[in-house]
C-alpha atoms as a PDB file:
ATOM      1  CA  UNK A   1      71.786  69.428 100.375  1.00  0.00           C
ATOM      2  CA  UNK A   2      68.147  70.672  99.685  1.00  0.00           C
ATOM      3  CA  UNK A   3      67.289  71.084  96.339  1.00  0.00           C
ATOM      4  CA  UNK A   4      66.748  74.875  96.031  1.00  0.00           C
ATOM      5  CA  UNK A   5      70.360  75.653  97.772  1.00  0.00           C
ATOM      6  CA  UNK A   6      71.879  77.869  95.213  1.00  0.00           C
ATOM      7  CA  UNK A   7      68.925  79.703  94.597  1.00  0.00           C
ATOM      8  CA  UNK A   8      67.983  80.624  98.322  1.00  0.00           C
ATOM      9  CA  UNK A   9      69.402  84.216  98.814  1.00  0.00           C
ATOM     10  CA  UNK A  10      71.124  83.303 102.195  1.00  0.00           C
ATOM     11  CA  UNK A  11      72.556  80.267 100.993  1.00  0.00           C
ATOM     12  CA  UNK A  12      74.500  82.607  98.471  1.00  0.00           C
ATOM     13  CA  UNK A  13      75.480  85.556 101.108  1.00  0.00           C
ATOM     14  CA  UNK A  14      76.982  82.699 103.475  1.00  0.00           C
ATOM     15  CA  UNK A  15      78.798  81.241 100.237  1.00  0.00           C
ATOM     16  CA  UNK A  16      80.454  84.865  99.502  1.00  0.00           C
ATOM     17  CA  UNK A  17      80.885  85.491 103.148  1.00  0.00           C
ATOM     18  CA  UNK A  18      82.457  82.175 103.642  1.00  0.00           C
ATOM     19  CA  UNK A  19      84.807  83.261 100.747  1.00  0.00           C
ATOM     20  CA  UNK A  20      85.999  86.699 101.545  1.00  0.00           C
ATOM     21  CA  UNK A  21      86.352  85.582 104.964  1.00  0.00           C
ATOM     22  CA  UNK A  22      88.865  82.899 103.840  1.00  0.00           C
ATOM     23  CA  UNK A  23      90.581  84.964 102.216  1.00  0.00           C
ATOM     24  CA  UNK A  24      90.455  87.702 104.933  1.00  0.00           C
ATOM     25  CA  UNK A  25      91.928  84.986 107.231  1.00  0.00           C
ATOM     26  CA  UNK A  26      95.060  84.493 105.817  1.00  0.00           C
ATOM     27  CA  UNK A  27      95.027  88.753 104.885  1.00  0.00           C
ATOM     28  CA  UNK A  28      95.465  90.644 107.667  1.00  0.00           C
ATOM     29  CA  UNK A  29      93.121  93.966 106.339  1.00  0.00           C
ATOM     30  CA  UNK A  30      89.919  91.964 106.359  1.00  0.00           C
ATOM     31  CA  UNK A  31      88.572  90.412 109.311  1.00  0.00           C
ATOM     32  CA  UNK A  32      88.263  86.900 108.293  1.00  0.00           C
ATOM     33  CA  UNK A  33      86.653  84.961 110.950  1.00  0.00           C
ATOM     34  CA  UNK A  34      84.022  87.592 111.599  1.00  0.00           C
ATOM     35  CA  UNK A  35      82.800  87.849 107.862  1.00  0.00           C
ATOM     36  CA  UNK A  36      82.841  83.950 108.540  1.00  0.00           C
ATOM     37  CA  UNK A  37      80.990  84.148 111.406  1.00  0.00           C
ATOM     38  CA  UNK A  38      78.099  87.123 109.836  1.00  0.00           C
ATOM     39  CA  UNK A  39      77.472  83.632 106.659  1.00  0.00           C
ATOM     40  CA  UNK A  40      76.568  81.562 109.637  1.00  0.00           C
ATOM     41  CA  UNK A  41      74.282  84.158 110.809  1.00  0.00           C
ATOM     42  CA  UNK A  42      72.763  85.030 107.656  1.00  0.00           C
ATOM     43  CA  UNK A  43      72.527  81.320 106.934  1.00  0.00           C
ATOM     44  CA  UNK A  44      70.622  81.202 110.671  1.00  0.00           C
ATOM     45  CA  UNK A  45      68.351  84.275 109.749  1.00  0.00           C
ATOM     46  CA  UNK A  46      67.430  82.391 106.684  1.00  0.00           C
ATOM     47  CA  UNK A  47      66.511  78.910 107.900  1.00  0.00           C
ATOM     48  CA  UNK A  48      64.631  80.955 111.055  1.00  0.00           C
ATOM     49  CA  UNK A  49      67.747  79.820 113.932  1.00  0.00           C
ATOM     50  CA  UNK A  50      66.407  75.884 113.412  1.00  0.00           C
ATOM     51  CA  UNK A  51      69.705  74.311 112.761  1.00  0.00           C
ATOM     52  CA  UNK A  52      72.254  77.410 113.721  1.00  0.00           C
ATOM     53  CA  UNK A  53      70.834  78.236 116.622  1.00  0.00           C
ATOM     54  CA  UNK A  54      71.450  81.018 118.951  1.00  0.00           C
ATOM     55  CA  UNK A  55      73.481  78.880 121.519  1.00  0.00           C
ATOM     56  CA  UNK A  56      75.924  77.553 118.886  1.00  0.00           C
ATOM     57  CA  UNK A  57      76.329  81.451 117.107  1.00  0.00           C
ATOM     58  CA  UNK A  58      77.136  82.676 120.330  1.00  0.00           C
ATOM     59  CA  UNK A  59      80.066  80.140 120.900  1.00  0.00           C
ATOM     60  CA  UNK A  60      81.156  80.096 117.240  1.00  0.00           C
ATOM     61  CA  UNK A  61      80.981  84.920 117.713  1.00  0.00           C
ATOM     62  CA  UNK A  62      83.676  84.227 120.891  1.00  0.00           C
ATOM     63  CA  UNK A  63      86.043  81.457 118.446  1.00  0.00           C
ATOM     64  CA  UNK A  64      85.569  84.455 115.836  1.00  0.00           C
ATOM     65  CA  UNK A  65      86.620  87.012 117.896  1.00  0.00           C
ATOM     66  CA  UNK A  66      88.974  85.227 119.408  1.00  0.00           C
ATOM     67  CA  UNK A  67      90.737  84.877 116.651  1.00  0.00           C
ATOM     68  CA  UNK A  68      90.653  88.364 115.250  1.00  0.00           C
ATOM     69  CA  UNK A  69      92.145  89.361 118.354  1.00  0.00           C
ATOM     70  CA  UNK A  70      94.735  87.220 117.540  1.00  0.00           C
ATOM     71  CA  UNK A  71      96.787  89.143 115.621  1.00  0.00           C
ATOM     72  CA  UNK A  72      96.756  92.077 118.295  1.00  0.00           C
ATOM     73  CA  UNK A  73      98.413  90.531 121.360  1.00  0.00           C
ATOM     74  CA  UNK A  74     100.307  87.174 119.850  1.00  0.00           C
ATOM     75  CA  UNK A  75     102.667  90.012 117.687  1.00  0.00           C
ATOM     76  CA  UNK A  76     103.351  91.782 121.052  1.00  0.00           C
ATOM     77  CA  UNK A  77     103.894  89.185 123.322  1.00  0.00           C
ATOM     78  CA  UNK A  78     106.138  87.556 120.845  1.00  0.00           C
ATOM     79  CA  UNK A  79     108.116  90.208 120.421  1.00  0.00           C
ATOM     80  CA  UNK A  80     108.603  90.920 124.192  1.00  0.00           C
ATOM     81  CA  UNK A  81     109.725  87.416 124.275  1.00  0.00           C
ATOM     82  CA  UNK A  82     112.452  87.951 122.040  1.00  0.00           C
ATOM     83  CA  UNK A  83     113.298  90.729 124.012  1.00  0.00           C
ATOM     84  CA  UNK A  84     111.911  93.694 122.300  1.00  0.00           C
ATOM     85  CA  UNK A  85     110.419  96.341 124.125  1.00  0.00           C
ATOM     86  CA  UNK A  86     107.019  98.376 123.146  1.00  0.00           C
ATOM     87  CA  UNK A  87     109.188 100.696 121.059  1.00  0.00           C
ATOM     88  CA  UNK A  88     109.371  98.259 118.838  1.00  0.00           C
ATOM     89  CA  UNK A  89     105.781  97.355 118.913  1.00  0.00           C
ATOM     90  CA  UNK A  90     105.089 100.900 118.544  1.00  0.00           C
ATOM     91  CA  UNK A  91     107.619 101.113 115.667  1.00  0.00           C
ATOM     92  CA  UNK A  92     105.736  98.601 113.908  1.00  0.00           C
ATOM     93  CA  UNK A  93     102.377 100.280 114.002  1.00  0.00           C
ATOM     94  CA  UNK A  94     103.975 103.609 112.905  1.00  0.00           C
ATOM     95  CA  UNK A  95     106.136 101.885 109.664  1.00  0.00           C
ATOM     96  CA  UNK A  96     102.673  99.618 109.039  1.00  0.00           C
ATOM     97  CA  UNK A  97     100.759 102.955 108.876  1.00  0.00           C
ATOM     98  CA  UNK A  98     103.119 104.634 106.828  1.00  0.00           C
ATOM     99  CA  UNK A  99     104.401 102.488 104.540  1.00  0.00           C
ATOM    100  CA  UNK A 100     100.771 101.587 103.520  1.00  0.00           C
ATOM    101  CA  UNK A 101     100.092 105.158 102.880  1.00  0.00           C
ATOM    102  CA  UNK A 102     103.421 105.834 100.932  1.00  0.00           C
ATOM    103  CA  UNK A 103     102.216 102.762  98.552  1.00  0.00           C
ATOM    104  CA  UNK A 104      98.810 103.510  98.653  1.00  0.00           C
ATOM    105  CA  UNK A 105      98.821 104.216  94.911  1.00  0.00           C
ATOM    106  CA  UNK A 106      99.140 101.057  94.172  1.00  0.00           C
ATOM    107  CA  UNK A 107      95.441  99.692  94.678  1.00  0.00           C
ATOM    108  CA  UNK A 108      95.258  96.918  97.508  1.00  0.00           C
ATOM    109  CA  UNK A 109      98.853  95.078  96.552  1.00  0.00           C
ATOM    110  CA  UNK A 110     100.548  98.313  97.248  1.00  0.00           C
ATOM    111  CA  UNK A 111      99.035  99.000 100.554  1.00  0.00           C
ATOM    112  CA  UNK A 112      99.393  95.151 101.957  1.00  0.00           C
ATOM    113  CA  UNK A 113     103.395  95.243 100.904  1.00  0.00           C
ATOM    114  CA  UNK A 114     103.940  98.791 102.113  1.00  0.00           C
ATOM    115  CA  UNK A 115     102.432  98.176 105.204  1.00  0.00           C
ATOM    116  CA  UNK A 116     104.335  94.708 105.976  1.00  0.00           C
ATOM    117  CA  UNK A 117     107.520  96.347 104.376  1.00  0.00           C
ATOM    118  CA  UNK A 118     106.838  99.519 106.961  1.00  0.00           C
ATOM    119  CA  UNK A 119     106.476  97.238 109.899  1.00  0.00           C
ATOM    120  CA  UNK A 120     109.806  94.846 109.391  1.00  0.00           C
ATOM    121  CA  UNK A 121     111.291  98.637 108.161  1.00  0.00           C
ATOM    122  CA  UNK A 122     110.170 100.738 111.384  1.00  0.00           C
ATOM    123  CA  UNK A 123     110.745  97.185 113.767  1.00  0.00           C
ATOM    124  CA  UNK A 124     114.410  97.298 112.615  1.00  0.00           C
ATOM    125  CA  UNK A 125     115.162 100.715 112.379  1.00  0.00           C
ATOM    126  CA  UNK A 126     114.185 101.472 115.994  1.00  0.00           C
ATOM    127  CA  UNK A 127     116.325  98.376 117.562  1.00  0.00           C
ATOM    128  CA  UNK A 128     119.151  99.932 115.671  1.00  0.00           C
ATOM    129  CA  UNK A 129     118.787 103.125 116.599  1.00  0.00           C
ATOM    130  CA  UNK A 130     118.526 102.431 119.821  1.00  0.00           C
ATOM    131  CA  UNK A 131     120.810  99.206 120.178  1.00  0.00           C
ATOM    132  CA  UNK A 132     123.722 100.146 117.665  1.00  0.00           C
ATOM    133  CA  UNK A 133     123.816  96.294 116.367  1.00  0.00           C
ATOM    134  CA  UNK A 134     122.544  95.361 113.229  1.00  0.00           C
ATOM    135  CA  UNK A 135     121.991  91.592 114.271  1.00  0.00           C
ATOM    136  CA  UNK A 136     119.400  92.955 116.978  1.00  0.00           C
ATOM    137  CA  UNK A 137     117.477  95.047 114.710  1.00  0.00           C
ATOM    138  CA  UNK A 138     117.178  91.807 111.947  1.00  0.00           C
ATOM    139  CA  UNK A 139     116.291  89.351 115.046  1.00  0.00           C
ATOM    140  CA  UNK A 140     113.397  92.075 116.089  1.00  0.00           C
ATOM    141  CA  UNK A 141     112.407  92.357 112.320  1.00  0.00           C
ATOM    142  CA  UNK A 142     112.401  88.183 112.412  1.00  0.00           C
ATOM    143  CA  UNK A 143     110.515  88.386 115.521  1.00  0.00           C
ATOM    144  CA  UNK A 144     107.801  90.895 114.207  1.00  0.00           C
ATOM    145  CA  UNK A 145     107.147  88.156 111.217  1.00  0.00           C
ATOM    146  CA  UNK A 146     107.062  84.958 113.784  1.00  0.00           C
ATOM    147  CA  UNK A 147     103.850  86.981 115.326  1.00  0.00           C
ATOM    148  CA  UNK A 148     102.554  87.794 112.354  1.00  0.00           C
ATOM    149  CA  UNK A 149     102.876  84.197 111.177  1.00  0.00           C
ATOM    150  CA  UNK A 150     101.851  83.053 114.427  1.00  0.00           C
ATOM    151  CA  UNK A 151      98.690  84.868 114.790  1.00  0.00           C
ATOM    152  CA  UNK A 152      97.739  83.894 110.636  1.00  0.00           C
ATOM    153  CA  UNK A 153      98.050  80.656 111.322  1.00  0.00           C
ATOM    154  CA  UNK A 154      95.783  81.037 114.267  1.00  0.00           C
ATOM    155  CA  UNK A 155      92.984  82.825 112.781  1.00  0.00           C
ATOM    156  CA  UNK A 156      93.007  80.029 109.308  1.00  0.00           C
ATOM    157  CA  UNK A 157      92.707  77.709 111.852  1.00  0.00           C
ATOM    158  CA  UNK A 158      89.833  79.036 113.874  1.00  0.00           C
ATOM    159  CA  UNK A 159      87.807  79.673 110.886  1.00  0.00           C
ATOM    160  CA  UNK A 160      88.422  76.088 109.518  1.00  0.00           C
ATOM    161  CA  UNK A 161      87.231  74.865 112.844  1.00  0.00           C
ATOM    162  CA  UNK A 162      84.203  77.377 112.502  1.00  0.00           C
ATOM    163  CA  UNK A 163      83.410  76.401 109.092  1.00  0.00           C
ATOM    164  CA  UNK A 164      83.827  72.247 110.408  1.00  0.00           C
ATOM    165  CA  UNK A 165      81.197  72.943 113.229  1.00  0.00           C
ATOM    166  CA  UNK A 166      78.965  75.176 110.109  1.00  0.00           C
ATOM    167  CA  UNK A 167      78.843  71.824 108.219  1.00  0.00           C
ATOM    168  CA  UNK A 168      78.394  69.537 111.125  1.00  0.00           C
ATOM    169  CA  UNK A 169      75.249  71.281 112.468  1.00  0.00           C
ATOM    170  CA  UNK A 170      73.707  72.532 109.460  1.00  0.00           C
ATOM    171  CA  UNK A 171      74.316  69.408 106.745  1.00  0.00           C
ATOM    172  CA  UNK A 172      74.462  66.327 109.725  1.00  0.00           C
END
């Protein structure tokens, strides 16, 4: 590690980017990988693209986006697996959107619950309505949190892998 690390202003965004994006990996408001992805190019801008080069940003900016995408069309598909319809995908967005707002007074905690509790909330009520069996509208609510789960542990994955091939090129 070179001597003047911690005081070298792009050493310390990458740190806090590598940070937030952790933590945005595993939240689903924040786009994890990507914040992940804009440390290793601020850590390339500041070292002048000699060990991050342009080559390796590029492939790491597609495993990024690849798995902020993630979250968009593994919570679908998964739920059309079980059976489940676009309604219900639909359903989701609209009891994500509103339940967020309706707990929005609660700063951040408030809208992350109201929004998962508005998803499983709209998920269910819709396969109820519209199905007339309780079971059904839990197994679409269970379904909604496999995807979510699903695509989470996706996107902590990628950016581990990111943050492996960060350390390989830039400290080996």
């Amino acid at each position: 590690m070179p001597p003047n690390f911690f005081t070298n202003p792009a050493a310390q965004l990458t740190l806090l980017l590598f940070l937030v994006g952790l933590i945005g990996s595993v939240l689903p408001v924040l786009p994890g990988s990507v914040l992940i992805w804009l440390g290793m190019l601020a850590w390339g801008w500041g070292e002048n693209f000699q060990r991050m080069d342009w080559l390796t940003l590029t492939l790491l900016g597609i495993l990024a986006l690849l798995a902020t995408f993630s979250e968009y069309w593994l919570r679908p598909l998964v739920q059309l697996r079980a059976g489940f319809g676009w309604k219900n995908i639909l359903a989701a967005i609209v009891g994500g959107l509103a339940g967020g707002f309706l707990l929005s007074g609660i700063p951040i905690a408030g809208t992350l619950f109201g929004a998962a509790i508005g998803s499983l909330l709209g998920t269910g009520a819709v396969t109820y309505i519209e199905r007339r069996n309780l079971r059904d509208a839990f197994r679409a609510a269970q379904a909604y949190l496999v995807g979510c789960a699903l695509s989470s542990l996706i996107e902590v994955g990628i950016s581990l892998v990111m943050l492996a091939i960060f350390v390989w090129r830039v400290f080996f």
